[in-house]
Every structure is written in C-alpha cells, then in structure tokens.
C-alpha atoms as a PDB file:
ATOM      1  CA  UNK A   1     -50.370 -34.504 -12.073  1.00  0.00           C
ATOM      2  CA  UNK A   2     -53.470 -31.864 -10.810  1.00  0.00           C
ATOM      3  CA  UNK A   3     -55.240 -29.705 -13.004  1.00  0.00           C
ATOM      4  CA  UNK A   4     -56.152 -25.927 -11.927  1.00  0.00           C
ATOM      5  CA  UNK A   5     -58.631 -23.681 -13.871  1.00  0.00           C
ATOM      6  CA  UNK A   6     -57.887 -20.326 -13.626  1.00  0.00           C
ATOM      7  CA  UNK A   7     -61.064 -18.096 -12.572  1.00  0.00           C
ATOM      8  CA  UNK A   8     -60.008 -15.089 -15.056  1.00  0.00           C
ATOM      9  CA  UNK A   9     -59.765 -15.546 -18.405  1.00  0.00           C
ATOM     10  CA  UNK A  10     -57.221 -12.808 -18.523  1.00  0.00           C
ATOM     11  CA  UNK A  11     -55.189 -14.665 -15.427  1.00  0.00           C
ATOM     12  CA  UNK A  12     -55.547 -18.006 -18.119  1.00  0.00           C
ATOM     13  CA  UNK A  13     -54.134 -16.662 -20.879  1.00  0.00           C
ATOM     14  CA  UNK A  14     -51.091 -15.340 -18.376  1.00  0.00           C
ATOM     15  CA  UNK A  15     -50.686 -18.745 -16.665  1.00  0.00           C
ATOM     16  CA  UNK A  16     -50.020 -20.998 -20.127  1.00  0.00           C
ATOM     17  CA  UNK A  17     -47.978 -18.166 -22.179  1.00  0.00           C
ATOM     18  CA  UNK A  18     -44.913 -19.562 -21.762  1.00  0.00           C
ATOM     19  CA  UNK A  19     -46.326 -23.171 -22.799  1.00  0.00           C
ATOM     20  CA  UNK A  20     -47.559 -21.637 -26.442  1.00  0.00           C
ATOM     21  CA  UNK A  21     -46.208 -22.164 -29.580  1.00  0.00           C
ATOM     22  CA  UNK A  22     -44.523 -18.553 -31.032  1.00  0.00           C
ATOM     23  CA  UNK A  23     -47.308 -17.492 -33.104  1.00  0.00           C
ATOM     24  CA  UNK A  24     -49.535 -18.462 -30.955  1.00  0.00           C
ATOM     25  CA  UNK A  25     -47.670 -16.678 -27.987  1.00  0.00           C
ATOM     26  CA  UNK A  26     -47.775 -13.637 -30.305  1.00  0.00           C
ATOM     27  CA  UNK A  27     -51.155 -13.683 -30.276  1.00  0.00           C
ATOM     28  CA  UNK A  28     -51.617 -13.939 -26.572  1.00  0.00           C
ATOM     29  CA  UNK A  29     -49.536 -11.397 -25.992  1.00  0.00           C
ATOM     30  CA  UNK A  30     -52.147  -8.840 -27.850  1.00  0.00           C
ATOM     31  CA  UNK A  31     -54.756 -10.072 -25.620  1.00  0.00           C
ATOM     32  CA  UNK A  32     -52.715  -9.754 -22.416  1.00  0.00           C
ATOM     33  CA  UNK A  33     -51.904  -5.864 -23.830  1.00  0.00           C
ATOM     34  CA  UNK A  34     -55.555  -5.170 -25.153  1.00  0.00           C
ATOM     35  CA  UNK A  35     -58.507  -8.108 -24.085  1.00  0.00           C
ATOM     36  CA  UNK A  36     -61.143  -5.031 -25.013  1.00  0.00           C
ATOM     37  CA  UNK A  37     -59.415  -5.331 -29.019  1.00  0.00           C
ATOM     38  CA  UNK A  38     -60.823  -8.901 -28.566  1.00  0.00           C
ATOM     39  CA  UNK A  39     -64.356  -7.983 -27.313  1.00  0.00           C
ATOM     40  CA  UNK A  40     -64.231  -5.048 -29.779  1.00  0.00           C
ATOM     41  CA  UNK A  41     -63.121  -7.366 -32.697  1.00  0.00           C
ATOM     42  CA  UNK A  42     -64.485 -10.016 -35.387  1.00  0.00           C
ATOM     43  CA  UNK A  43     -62.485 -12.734 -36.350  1.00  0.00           C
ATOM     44  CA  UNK A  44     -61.835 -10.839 -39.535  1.00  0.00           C
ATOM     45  CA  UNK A  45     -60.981  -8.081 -37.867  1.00  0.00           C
ATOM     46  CA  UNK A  46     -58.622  -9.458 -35.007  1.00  0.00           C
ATOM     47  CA  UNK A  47     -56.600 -11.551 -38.152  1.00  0.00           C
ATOM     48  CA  UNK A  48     -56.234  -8.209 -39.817  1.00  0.00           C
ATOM     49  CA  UNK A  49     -54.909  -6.254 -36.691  1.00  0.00           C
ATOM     50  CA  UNK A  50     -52.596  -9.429 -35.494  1.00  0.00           C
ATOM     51  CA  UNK A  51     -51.606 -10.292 -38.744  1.00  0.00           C
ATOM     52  CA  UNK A  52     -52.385 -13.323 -38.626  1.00  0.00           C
ATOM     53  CA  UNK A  53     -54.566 -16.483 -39.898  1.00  0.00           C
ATOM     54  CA  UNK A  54     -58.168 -16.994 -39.295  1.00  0.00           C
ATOM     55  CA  UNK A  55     -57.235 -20.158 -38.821  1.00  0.00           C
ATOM     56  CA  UNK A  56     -54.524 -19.980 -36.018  1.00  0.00           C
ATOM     57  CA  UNK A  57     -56.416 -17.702 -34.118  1.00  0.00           C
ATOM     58  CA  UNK A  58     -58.870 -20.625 -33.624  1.00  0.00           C
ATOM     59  CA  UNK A  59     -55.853 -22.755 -32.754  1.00  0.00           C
ATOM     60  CA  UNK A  60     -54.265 -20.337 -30.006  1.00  0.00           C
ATOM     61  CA  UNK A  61     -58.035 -19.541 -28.866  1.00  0.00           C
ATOM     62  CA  UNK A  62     -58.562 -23.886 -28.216  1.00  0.00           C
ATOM     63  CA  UNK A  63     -54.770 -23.642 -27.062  1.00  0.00           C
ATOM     64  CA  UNK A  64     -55.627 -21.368 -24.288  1.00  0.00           C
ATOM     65  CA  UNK A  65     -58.755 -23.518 -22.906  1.00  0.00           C
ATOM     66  CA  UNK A  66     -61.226 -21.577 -25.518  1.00  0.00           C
ATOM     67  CA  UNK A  67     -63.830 -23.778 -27.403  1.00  0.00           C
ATOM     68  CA  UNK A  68     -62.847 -21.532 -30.278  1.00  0.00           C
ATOM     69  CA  UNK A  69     -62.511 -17.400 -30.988  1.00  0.00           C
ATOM     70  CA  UNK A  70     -66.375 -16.813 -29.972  1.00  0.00           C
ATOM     71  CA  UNK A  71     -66.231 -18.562 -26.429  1.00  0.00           C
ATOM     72  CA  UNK A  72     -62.707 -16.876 -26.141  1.00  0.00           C
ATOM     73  CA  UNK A  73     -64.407 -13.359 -27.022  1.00  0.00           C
ATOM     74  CA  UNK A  74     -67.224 -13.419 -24.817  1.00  0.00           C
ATOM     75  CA  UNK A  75     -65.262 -14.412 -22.244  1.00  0.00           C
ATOM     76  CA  UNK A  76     -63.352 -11.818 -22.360  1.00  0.00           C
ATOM     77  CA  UNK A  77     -66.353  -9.437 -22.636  1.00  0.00           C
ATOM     78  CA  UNK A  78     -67.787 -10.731 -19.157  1.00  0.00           C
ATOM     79  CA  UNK A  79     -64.264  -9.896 -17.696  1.00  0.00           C
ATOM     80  CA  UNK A  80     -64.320  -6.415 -19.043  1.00  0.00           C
ATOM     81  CA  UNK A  81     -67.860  -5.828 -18.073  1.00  0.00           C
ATOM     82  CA  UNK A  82     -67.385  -7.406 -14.694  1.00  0.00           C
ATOM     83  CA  UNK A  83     -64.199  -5.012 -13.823  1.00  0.00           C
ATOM     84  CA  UNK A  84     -63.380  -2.850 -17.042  1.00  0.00           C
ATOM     85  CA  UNK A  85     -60.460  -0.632 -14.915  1.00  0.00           C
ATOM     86  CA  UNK A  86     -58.212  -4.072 -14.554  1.00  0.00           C
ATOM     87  CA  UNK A  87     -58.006  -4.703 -18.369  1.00  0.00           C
ATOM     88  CA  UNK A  88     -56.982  -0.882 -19.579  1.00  0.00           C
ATOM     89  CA  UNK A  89     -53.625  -1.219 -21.703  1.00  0.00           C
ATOM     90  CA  UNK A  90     -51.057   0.639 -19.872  1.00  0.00           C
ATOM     91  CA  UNK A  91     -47.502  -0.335 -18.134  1.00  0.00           C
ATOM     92  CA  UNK A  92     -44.735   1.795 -16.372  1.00  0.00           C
ATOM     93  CA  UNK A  93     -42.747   4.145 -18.353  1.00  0.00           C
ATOM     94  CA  UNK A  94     -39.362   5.147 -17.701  1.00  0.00           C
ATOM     95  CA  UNK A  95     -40.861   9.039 -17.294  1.00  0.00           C
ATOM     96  CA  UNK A  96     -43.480   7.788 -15.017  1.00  0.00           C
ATOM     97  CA  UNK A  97     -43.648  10.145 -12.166  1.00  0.00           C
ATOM     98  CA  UNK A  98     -43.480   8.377  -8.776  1.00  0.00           C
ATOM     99  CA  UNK A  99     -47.074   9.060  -7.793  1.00  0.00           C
ATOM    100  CA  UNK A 100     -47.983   6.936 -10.875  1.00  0.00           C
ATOM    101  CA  UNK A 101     -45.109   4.220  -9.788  1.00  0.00           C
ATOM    102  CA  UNK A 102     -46.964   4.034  -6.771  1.00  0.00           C
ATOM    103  CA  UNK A 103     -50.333   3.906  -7.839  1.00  0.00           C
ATOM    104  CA  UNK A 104     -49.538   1.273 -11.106  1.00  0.00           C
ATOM    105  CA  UNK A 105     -47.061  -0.767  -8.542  1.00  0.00           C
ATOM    106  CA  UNK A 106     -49.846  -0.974  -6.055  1.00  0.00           C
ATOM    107  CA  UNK A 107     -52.973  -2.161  -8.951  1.00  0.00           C
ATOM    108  CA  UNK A 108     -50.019  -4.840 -10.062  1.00  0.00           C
ATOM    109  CA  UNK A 109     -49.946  -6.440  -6.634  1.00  0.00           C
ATOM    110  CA  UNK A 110     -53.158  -6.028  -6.182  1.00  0.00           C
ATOM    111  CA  UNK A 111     -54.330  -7.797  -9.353  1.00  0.00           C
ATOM    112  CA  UNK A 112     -52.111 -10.759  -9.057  1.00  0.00           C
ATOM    113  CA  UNK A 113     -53.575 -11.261  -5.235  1.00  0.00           C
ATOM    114  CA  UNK A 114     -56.861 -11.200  -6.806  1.00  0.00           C
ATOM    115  CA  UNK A 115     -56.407 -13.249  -9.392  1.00  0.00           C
ATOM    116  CA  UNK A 116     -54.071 -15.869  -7.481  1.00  0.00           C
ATOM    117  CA  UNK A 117     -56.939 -15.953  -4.601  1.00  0.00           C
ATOM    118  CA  UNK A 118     -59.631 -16.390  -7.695  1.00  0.00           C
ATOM    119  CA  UNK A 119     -57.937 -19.537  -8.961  1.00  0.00           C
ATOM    120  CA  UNK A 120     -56.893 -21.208  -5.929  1.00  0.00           C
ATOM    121  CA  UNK A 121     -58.148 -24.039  -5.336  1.00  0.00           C
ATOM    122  CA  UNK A 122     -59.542 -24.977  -1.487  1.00  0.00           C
ATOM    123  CA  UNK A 123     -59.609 -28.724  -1.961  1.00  0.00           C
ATOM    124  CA  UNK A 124     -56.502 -28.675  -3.447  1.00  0.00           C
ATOM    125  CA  UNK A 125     -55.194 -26.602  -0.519  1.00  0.00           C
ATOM    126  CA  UNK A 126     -56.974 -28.563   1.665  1.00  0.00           C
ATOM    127  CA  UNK A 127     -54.537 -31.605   0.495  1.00  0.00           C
ATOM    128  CA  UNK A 128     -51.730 -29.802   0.482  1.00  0.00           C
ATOM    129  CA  UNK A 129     -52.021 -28.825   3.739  1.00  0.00           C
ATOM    130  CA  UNK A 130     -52.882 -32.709   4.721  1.00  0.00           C
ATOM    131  CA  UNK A 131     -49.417 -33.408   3.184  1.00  0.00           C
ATOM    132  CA  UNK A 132     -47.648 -31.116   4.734  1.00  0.00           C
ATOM    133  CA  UNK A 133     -49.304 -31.766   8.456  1.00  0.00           C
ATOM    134  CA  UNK A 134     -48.750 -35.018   8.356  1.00  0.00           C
ATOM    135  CA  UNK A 135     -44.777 -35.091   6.634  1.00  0.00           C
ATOM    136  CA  UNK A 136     -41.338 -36.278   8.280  1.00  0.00           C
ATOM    137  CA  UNK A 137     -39.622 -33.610   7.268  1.00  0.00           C
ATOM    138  CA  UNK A 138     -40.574 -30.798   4.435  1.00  0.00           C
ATOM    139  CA  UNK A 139     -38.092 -29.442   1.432  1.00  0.00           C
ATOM    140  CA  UNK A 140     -38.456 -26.255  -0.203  1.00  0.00           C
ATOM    141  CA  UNK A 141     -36.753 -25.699  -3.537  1.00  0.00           C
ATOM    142  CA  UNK A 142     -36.476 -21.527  -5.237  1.00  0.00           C
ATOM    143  CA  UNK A 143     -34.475 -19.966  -6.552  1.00  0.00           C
ATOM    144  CA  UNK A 144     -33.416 -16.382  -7.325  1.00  0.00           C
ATOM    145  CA  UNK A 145     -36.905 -14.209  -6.405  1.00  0.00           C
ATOM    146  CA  UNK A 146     -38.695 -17.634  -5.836  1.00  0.00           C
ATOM    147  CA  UNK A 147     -35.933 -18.884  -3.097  1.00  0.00           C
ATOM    148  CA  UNK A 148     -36.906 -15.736  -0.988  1.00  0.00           C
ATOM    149  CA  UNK A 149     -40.360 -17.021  -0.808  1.00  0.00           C
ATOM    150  CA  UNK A 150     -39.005 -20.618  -0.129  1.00  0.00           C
ATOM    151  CA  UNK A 151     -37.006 -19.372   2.797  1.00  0.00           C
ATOM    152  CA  UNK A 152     -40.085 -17.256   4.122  1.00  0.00           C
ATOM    153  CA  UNK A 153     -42.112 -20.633   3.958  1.00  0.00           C
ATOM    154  CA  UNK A 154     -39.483 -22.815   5.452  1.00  0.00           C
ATOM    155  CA  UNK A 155     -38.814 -20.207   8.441  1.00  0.00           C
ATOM    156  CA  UNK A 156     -42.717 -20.169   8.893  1.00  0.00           C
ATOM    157  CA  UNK A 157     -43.238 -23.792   8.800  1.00  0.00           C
ATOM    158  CA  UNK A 158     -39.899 -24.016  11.546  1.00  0.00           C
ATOM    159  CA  UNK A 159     -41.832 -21.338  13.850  1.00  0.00           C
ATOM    160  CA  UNK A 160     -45.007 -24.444  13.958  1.00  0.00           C
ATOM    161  CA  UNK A 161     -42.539 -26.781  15.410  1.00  0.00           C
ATOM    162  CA  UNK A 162     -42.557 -28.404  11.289  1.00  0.00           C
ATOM    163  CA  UNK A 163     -39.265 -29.801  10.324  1.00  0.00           C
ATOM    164  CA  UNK A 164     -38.607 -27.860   7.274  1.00  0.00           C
ATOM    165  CA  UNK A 165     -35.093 -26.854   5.067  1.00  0.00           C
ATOM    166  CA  UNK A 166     -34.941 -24.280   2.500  1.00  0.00           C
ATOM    167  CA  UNK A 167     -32.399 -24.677  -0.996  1.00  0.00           C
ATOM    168  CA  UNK A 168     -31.868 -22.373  -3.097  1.00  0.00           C
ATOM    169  CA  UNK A 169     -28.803 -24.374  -4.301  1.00  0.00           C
ATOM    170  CA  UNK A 170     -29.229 -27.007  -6.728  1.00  0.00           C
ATOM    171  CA  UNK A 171     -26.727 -29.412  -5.441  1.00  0.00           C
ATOM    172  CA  UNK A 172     -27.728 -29.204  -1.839  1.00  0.00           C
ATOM    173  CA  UNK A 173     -31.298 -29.114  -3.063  1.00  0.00           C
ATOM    174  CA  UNK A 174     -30.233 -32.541  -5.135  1.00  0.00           C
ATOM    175  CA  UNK A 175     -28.151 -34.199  -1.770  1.00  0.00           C
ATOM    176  CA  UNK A 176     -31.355 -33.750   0.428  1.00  0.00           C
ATOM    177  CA  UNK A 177     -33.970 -34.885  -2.771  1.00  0.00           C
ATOM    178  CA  UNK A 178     -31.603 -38.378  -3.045  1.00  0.00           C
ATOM    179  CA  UNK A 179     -32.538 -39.227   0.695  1.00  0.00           C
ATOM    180  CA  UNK A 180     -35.867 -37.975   1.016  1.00  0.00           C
ATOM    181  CA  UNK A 181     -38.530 -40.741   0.967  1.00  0.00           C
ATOM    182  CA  UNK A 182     -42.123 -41.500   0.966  1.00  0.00           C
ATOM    183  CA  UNK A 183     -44.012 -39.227   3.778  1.00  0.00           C
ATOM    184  CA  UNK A 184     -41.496 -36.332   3.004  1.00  0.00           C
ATOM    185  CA  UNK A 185     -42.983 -33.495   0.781  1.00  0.00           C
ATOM    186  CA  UNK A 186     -40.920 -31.176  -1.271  1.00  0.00           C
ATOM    187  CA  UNK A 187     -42.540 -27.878  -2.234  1.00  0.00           C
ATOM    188  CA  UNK A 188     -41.220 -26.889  -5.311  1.00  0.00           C
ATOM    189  CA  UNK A 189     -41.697 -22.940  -6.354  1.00  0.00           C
ATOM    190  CA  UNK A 190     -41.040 -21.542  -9.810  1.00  0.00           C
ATOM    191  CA  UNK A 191     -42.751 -18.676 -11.480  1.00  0.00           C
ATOM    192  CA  UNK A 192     -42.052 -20.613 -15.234  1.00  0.00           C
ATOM    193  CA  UNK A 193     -42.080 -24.219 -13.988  1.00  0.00           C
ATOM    194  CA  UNK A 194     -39.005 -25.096 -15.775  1.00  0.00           C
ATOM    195  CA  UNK A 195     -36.553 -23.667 -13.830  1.00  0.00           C
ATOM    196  CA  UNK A 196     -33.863 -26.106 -13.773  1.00  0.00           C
ATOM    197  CA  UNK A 197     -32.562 -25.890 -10.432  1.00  0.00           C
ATOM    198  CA  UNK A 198     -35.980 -26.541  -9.341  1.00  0.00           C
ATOM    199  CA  UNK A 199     -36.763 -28.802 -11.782  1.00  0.00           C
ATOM    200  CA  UNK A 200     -34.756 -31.310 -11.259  1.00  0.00           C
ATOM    201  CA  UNK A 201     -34.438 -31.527  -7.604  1.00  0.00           C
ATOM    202  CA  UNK A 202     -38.067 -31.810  -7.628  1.00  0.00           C
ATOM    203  CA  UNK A 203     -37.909 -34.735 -10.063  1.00  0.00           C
ATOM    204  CA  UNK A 204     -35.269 -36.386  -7.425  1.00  0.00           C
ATOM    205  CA  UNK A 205     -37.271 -36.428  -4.702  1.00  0.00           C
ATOM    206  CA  UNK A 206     -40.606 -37.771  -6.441  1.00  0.00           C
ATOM    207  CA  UNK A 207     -38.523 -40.820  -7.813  1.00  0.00           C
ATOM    208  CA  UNK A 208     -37.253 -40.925  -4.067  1.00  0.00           C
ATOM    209  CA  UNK A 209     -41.178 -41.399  -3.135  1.00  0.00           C
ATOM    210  CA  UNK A 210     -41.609 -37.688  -1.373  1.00  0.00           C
ATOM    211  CA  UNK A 211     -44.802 -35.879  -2.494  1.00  0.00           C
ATOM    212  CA  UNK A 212     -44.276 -33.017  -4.829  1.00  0.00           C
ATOM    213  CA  UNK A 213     -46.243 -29.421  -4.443  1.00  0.00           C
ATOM    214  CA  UNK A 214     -45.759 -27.540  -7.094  1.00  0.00           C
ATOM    215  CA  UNK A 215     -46.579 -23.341  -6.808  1.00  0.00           C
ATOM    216  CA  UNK A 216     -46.182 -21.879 -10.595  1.00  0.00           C
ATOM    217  CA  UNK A 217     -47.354 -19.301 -12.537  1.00  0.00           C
ATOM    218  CA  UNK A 218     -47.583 -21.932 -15.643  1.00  0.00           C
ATOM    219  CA  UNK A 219     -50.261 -25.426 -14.603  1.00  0.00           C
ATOM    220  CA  UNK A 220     -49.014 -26.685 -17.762  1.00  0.00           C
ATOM    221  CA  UNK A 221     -45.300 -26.586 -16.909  1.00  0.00           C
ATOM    222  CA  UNK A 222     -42.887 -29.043 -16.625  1.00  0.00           C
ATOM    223  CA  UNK A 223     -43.351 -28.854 -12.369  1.00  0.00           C
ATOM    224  CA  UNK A 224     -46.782 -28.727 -12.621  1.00  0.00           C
ATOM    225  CA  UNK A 225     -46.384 -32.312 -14.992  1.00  0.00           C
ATOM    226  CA  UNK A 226     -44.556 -33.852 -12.122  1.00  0.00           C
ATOM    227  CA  UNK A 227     -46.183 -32.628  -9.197  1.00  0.00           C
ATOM    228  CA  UNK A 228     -48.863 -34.332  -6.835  1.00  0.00           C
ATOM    229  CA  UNK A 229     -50.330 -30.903  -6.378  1.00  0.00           C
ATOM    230  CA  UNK A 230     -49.846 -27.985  -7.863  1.00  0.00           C
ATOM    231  CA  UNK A 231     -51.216 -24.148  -6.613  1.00  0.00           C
ATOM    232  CA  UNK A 232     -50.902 -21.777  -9.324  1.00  0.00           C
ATOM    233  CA  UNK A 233     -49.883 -18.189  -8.415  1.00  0.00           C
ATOM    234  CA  UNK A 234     -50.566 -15.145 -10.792  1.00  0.00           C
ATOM    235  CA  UNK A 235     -48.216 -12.217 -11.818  1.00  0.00           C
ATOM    236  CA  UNK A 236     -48.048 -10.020 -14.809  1.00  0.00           C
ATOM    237  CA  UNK A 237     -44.586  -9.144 -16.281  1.00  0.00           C
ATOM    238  CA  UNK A 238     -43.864  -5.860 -17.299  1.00  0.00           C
ATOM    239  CA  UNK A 239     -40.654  -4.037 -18.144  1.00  0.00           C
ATOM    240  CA  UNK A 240     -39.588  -2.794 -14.811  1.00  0.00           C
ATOM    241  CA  UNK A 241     -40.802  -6.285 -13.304  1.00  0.00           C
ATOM    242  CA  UNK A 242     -39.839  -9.458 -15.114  1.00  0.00           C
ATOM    243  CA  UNK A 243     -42.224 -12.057 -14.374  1.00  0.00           C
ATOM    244  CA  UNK A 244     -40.328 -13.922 -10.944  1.00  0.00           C
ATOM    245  CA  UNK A 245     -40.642 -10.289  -9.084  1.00  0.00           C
ATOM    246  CA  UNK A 246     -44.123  -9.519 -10.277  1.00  0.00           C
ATOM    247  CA  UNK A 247     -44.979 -13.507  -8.805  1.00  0.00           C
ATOM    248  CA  UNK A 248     -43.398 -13.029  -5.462  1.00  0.00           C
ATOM    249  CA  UNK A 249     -46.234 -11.742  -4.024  1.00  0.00           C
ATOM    250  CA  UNK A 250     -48.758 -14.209  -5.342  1.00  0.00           C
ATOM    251  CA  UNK A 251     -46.515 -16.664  -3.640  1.00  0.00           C
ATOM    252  CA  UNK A 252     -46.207 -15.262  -0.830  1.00  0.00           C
ATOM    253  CA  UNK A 253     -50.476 -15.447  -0.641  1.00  0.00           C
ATOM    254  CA  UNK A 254     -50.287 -19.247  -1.770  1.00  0.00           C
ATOM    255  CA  UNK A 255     -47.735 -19.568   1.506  1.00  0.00           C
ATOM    256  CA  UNK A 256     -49.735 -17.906   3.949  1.00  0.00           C
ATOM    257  CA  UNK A 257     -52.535 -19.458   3.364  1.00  0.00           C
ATOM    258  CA  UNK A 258     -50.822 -22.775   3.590  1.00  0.00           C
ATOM    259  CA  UNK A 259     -49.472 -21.438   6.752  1.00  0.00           C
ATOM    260  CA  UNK A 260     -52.830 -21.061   7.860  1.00  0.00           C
ATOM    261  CA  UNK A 261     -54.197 -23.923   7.148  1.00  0.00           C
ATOM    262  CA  UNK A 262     -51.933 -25.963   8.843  1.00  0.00           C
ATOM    263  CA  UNK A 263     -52.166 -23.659  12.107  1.00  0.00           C
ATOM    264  CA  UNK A 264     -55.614 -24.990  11.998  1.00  0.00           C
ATOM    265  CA  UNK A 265     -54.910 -28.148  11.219  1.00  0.00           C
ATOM    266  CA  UNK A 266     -52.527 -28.467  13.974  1.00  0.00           C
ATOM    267  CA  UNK A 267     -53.649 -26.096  16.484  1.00  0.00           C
ATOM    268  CA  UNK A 268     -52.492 -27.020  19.861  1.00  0.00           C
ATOM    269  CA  UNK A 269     -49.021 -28.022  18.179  1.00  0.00           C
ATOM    270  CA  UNK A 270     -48.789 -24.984  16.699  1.00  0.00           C
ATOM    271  CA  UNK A 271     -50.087 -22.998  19.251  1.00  0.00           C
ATOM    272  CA  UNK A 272     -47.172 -24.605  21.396  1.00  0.00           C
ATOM    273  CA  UNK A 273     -44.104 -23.965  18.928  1.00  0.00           C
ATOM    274  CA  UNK A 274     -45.392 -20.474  18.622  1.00  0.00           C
ATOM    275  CA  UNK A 275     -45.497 -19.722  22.207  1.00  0.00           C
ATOM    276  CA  UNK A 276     -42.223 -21.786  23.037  1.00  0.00           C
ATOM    277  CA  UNK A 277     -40.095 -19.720  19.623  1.00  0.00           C
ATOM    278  CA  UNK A 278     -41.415 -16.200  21.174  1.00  0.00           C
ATOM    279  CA  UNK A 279     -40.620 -17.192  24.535  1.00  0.00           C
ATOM    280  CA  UNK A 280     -36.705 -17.843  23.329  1.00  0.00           C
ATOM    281  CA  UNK A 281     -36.602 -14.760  21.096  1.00  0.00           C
ATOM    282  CA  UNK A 282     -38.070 -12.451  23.734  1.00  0.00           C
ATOM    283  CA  UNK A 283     -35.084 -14.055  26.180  1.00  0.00           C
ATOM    284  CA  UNK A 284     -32.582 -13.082  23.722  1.00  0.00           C
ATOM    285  CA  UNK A 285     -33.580  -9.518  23.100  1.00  0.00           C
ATOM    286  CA  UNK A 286     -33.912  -9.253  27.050  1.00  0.00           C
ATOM    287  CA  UNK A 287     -29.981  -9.920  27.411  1.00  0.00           C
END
C-alpha cells in the first residue's frame, strides 16, 4: 500500500469523502461548500451551524488528517489567505448564462489541475514510471469516464513502442489479470476506488504477481489498499458534473506526466516508436 498527502487541505477533505462515516461526511460536505464558515467559526459556533456535536466535529476533524478542530481551522485559514477566490461557495445553476458556464467550467478544471499537480508525488512518479519502463506488457483497467482515460494512456504508451491493452470490460479485464505475472503492471483508474469492475480485476492481477498503480480520487480506497503505488487525482463534483467527469481531467495530468516520464526514461526507444508510428500514419493519409 503507498500513502499520498494531499498539499490542500481543501483537495484532503475531497480525496477521503467518500471513506467517512455519514455524519462525519455531512460535516465535510459544509467545509467543501464553505471552508471560510470554518475559519470564520468557533467550535461552538460550527456545532451550532452543522448541527452537530462538539464532540464529532473533533472526530471528523482527526478523520480527515486534522490533529483536532484548531489544526483543521487554521489550516483552512492559510488556504483562504493563500488563494481566497478558489474557496468562494458557488456551483452552476441551471439559469447560469453560458458566459458563466464557461468561466465556472474553466476555474473547475483549472482547480483540480492545480490541486492534482500540488499532491503528486515525484518519487512516487518516479517509481511508477520505473515500473512501467521496465514491464512485459502493461494493463489498463476504467471504466465509464475513467476507461476513456485508460484508452488515452494505453494508445500513448502503444505510440512508445510499450506493449500496452486497454479494458473497460470486466471480464476481459479479469481473462488478461488471470495470466498476467510478476514484471507486468496493471494501472488501475477509478475516481472512487471501489469501482467494481476495476476493483477486482486489479485484485486478480496482484495475486497473479503484476504490480498494481492505482490513480484515484480517494488514497484511502479500496484500490489505493491494494495497490503498489497509488497517484491521487483531484476533482470536485458538482451537479452538472458528477465526480468521474469532473476527475477526467486530473487523470488525464497524472497520464501525461507518466507519459513523460517514461519518454525520458526511454528516450532513444521512444524517440524510435515515435518516428517509426508517424512515418506509417503519414503513409496512410498519403494514399
């Protein structure tokens, strides 16, 4: 199992949601909506507002990686101070005009590239891309909004002469897990972590013996349990974007820069397979 630490506190309390207990999640879900009401707010005073105990306050605040409401709180008032604009309450509204889809759309990608890029880890990347470099042959598991980004990785891994397959089916995923073995590497990509067509192929190929990368929104997920490495992508949900969608492009950051690093890593192999793959394209669209 690998541990991440999200850089934002705001990005932390997204990341483990789904992992909390439902009062606890309740609570969370305030501080996603409002983190100034924290900074703004005693104990006292958040329990009133929240309706809820003193007392599990302190629990959800130790839940979420918080010594306890004070640490949590100032925390939280070093993110606001640092960049006050990210943490203003507001979502899309079904009256929005489309300037303000546009500009809200565009602050949600943004955001979750900055965040994901905060909390990404290079020496976990750095082994990762090891892994991958130096694999037989390399699996990638998604599905739904998460198996477009595993076919975007698999078709970029193919174009640096890497033996790579994309599933977005569970039972083909769970025929090539069975006869994958040590020196394969399955990359595994769920915005929850528990998705079970992901899931469970993933589990498949670990008992097999192939290493297990793990790119979730959730470090303390059931994938991120399992895997050998895990990269932990960021993505608020909102109404018109459930949380998948508003992850896609986190994962797509966590892929490129995988990509990258094993261009470097690999540089005169890559540099070949790219120049061979454009040299067979630019044949066919010269028919």
């Amino acid at each position: 199992m690998s541990t991440v630490e999200p850089a934002s506190p705001v990005a932390a309390v997204r990341a483990v949601l789904p992992s909390l207990t439902p009062a606890a999640q309740a609570i969370a879900r305030i501080i996603l909506d409002d983190p100034g009401l924290v900074v703004r707010s005693t104990i006292t005073e958040f329990s009133a507002v929240s309706g809820t105990s003193e007392a599990t306050i302190v629990r959800t605040a130790r839940a979420l990686g918080f010594g306890g409401y004070s640490q949590m709180r100032f925390a939280l008032a070093a993110a606001v101070a640092k960049e006050p604009e990210r943490l203003v309450p507001g979502d899309l509204g079904p009256d929005d005009p489309l300037t303000d889809v546009i500009a809200k759309v565009a602050r949600a990608e943004s955001d979750a590239l900055a965040d994901t890029s905060a909390q990404l880890d290079p020496e976990q990347l750095g082994e990762v891309v090891s892994a991958i470099a130096a694999a037989r042959r390399v699996d990638v598991y998604g599905v739904a909004a998460s198996g477009l980004v595993a076919a975007d990785m698999s078709q970029k891994l193919l174009r640096i002469g890497l033996s790579s397959h994309p599933f977005s089916d569970a039972h083909l995923a769970l025929t090539s897990a069975a006869l994958l073995k040590d020196g394969d590497v399955v990359v595994a990509i769920s915005c929850s972590g528990e998705t079970p067509d992901v899931l469970v192929p993933a589990r498949t190929a670990a008992e097999a013996g192939a290493a297990v990368v793990a790119i979730t929104n959730n470090p303390r997920s059931s994938l991120a349990e399992l895997a050998d490495h895990t990269l932990v992508s960021a993505g608020r949900e909102t109404a018109f974007r459930p949380g998948a969608l508003a992850s896609r492009i986190s994962q797509l950051l966590i892929v490129d820069c995988i990509f990258v690093g094993l261009a470097q890593r690999t540089y005169d192999r890559a540099d070949a397979a790219i120049r061979a793959t454009r040299q067979a394209t630019d044949r066919y669209r010269a028919r």
